[in-house]
C-alpha atoms as a PDB file:
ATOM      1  CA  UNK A   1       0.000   0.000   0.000  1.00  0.00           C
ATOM      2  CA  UNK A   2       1.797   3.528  -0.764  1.00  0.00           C
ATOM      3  CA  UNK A   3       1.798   6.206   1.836  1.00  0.00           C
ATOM      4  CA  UNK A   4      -0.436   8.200  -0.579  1.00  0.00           C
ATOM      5  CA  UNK A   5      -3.421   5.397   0.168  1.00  0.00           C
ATOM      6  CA  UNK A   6      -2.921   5.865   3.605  1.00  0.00           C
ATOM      7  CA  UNK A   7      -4.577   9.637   3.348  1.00  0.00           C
ATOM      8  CA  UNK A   8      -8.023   8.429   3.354  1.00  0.00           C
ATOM      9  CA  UNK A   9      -7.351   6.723   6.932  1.00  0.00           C
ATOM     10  CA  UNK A  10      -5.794   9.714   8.103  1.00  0.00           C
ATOM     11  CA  UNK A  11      -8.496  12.140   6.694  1.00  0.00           C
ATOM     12  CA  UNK A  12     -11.401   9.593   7.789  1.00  0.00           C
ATOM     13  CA  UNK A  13      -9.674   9.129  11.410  1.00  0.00           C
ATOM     14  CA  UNK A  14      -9.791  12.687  11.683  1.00  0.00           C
ATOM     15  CA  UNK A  15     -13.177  13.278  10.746  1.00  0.00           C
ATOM     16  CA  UNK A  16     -13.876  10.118  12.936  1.00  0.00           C
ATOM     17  CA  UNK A  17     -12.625  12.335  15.955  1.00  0.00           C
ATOM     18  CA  UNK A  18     -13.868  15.845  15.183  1.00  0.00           C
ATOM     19  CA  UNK A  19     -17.511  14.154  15.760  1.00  0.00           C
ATOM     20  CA  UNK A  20     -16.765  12.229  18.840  1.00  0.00           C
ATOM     21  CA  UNK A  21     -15.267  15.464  20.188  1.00  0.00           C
ATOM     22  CA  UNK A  22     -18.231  17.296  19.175  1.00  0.00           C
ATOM     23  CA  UNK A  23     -20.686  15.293  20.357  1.00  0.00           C
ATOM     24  CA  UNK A  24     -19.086  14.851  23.460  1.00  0.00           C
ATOM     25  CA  UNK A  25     -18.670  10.953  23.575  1.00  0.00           C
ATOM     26  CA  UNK A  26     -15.422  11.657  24.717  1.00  0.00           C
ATOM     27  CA  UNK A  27     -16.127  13.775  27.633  1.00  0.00           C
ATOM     28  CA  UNK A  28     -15.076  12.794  30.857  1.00  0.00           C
ATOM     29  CA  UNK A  29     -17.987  14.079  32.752  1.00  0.00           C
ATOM     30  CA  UNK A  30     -20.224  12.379  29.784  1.00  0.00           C
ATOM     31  CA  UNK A  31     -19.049   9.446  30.396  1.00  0.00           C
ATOM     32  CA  UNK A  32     -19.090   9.678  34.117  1.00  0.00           C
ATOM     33  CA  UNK A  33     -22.703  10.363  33.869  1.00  0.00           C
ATOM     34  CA  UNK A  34     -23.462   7.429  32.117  1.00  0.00           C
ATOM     35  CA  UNK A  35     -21.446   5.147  34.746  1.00  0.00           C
ATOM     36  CA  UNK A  36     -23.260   6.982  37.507  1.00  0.00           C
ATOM     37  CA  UNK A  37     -26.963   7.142  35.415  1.00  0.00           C
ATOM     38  CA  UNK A  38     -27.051  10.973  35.770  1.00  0.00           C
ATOM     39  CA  UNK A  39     -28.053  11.258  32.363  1.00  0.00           C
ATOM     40  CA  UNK A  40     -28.768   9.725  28.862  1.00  0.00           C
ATOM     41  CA  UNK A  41     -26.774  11.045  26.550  1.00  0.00           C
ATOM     42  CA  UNK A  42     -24.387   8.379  25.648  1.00  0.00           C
ATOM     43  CA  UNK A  43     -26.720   5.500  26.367  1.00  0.00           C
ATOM     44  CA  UNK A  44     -28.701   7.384  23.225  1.00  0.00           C
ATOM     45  CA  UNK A  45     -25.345   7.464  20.952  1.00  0.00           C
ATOM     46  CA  UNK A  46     -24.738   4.041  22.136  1.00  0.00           C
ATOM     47  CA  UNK A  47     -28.071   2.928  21.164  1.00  0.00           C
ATOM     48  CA  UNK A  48     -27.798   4.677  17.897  1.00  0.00           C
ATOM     49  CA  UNK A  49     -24.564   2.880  17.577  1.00  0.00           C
ATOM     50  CA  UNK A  50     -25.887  -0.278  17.417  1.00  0.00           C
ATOM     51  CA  UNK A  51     -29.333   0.186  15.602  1.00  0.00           C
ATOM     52  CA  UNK A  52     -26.697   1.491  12.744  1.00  0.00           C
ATOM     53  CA  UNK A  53     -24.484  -1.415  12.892  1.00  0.00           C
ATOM     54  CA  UNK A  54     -27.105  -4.221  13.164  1.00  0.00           C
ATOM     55  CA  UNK A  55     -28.609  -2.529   9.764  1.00  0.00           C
ATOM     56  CA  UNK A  56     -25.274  -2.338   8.452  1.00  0.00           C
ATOM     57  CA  UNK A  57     -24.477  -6.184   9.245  1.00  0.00           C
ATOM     58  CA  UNK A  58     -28.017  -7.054   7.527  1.00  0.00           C
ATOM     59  CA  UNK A  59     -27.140  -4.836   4.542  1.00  0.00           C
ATOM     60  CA  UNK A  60     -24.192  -6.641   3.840  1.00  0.00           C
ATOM     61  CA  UNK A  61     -25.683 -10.509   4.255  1.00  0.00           C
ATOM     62  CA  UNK A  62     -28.243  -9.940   2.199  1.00  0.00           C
ATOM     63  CA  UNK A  63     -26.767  -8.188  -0.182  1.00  0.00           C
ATOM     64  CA  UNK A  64     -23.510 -10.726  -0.362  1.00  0.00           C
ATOM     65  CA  UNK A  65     -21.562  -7.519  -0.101  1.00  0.00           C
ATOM     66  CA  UNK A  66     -17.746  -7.650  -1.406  1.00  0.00           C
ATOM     67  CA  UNK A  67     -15.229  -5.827   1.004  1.00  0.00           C
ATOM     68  CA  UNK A  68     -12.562  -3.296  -1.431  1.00  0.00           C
ATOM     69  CA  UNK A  69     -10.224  -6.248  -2.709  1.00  0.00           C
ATOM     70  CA  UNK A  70     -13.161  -8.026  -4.030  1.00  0.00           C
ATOM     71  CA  UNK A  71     -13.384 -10.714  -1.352  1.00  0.00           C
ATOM     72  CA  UNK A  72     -17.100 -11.635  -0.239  1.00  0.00           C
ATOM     73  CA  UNK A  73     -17.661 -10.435   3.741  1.00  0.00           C
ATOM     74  CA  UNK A  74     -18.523 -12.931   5.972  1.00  0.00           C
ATOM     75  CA  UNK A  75     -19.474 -12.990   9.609  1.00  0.00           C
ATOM     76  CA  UNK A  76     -19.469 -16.070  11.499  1.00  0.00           C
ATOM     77  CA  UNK A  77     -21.443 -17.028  14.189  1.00  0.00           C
ATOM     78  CA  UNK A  78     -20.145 -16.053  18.025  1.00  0.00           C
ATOM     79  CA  UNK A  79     -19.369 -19.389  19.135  1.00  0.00           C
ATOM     80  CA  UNK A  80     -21.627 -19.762  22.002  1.00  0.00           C
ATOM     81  CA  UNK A  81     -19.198 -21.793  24.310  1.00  0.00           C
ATOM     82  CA  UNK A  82     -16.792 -18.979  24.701  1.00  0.00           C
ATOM     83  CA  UNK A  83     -20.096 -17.024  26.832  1.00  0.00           C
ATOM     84  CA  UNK A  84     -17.899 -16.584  29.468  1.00  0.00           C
ATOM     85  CA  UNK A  85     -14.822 -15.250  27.921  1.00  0.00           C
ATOM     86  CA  UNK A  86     -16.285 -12.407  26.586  1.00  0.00           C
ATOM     87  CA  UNK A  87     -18.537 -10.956  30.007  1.00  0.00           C
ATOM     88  CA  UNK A  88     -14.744 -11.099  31.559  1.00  0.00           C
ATOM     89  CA  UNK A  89     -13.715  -9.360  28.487  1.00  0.00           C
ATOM     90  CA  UNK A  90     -16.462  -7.068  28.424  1.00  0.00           C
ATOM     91  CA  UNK A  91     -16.133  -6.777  31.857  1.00  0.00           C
ATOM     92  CA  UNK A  92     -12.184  -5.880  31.703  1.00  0.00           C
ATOM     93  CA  UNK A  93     -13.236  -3.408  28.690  1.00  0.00           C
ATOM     94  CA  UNK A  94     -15.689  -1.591  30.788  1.00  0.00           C
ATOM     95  CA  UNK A  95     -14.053  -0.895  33.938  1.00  0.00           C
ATOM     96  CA  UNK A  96     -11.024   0.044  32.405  1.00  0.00           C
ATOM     97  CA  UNK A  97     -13.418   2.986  30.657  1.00  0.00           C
ATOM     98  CA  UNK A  98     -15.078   3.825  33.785  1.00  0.00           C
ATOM     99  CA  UNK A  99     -11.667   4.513  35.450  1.00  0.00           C
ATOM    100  CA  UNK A 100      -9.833   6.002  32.244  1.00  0.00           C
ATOM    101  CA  UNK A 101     -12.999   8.300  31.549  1.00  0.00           C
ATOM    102  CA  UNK A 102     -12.267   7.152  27.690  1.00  0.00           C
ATOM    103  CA  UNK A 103     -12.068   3.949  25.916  1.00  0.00           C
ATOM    104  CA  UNK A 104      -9.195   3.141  22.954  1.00  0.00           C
ATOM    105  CA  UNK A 105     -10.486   5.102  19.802  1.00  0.00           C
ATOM    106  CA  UNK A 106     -11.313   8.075  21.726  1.00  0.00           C
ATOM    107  CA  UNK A 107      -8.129   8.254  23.507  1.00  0.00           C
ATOM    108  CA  UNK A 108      -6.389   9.508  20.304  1.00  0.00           C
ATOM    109  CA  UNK A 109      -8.963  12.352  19.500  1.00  0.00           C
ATOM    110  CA  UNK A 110      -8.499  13.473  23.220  1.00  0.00           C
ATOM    111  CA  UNK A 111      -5.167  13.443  22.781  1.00  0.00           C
ATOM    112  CA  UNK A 112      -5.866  15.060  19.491  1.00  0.00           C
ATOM    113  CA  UNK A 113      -7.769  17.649  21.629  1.00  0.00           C
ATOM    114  CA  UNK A 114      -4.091  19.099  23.921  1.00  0.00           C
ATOM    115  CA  UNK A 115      -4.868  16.340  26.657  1.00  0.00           C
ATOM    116  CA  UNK A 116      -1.583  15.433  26.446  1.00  0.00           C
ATOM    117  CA  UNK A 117      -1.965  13.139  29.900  1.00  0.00           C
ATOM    118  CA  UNK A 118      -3.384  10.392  27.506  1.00  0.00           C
ATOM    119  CA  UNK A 119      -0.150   9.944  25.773  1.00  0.00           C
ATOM    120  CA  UNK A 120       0.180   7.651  29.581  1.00  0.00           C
ATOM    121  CA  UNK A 121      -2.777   5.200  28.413  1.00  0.00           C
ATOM    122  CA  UNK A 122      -2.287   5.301  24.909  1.00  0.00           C
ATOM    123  CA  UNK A 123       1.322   3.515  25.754  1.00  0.00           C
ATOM    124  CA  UNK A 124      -0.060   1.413  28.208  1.00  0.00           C
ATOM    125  CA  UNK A 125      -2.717  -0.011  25.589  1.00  0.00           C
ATOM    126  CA  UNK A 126       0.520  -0.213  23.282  1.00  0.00           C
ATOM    127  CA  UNK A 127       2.218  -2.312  25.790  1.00  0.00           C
ATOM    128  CA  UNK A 128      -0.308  -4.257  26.478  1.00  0.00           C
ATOM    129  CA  UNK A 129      -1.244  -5.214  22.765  1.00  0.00           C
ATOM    130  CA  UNK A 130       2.399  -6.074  22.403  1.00  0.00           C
ATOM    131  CA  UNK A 131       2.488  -8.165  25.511  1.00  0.00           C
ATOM    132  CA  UNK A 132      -0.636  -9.874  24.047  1.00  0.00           C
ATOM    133  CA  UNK A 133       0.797 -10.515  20.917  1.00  0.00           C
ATOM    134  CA  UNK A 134       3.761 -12.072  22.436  1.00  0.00           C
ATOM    135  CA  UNK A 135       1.755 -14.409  24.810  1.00  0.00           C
ATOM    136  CA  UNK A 136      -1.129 -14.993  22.275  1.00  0.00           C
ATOM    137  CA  UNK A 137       0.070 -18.403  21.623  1.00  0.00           C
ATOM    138  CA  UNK A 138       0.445 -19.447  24.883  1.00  0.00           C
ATOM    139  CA  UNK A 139      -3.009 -18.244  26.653  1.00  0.00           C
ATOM    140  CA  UNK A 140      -6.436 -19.988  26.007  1.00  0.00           C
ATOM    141  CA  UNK A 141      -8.760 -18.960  23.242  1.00  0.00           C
END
């Protein structure tokens, strides 16, 4: 892929964070108030999150959609015996949001926003999706 392909990324990414910072989803106090119930402002983005995404997923099954190389996209089934891995992964994902205030794709528009303190979680989800990647083989899937 050239560097010159890489643009759209960049210039989606960015328009990716301009509306999360607009809409507040990555607002610390938003956020809080959805941990603490105070209001309903992110359960609704939530919520609009996935009414868009289970239309997407239907759109592209019955359509047979093709991803950009050509290559038919297919979703398989979440293999039901594997329940409990993801509520501890869910559960690992959450609470690490709740105390951060942000979760991983937001941390880079706050950072994008002068918070410079997130440069100390953005390296600590680094490290730990290198020390992952080096134990991957050797934990249970």
């Amino acid at each position: 892929m050239k560097f010159s392909e890489y643009i759209k990324y960049l210039l989606i990414g960015t328009a990716f964070g301009f509306v999360l910072v607009k809409s507040e989803v990555v607002s610390w106090f938003r956020i809080q108030e959805m941990f603490r119930f105070d209001a309903i402002h992110m359960y609704g983005i939530i919520g609009l999150a996935v009414i868009v995404g289970i239309i997407s997923v239907q759109i592209i099954k019955r359509f047979n959609m093709k991803d950009s190389q050509g290559n038919p996209i297919t979703i398989p089934p979440k293999d039901p015996s594997q329940v409990k891995r993801y509520i501890i992964g869910g559960s690992m994902f959450g609470l690490g949001w709740a105390l951060l205030g942000a979760c991983p794709g937001p941390m880079f528009a706050l950072l994008g926003t002068g918070l410079t303190i997130m440069i100390v979680p953005i390296l600590a989800a680094v490290a730990g999706t290198y020390t992952y990647g080096v134990l991957r083989d050797k934990l249970p899937h």
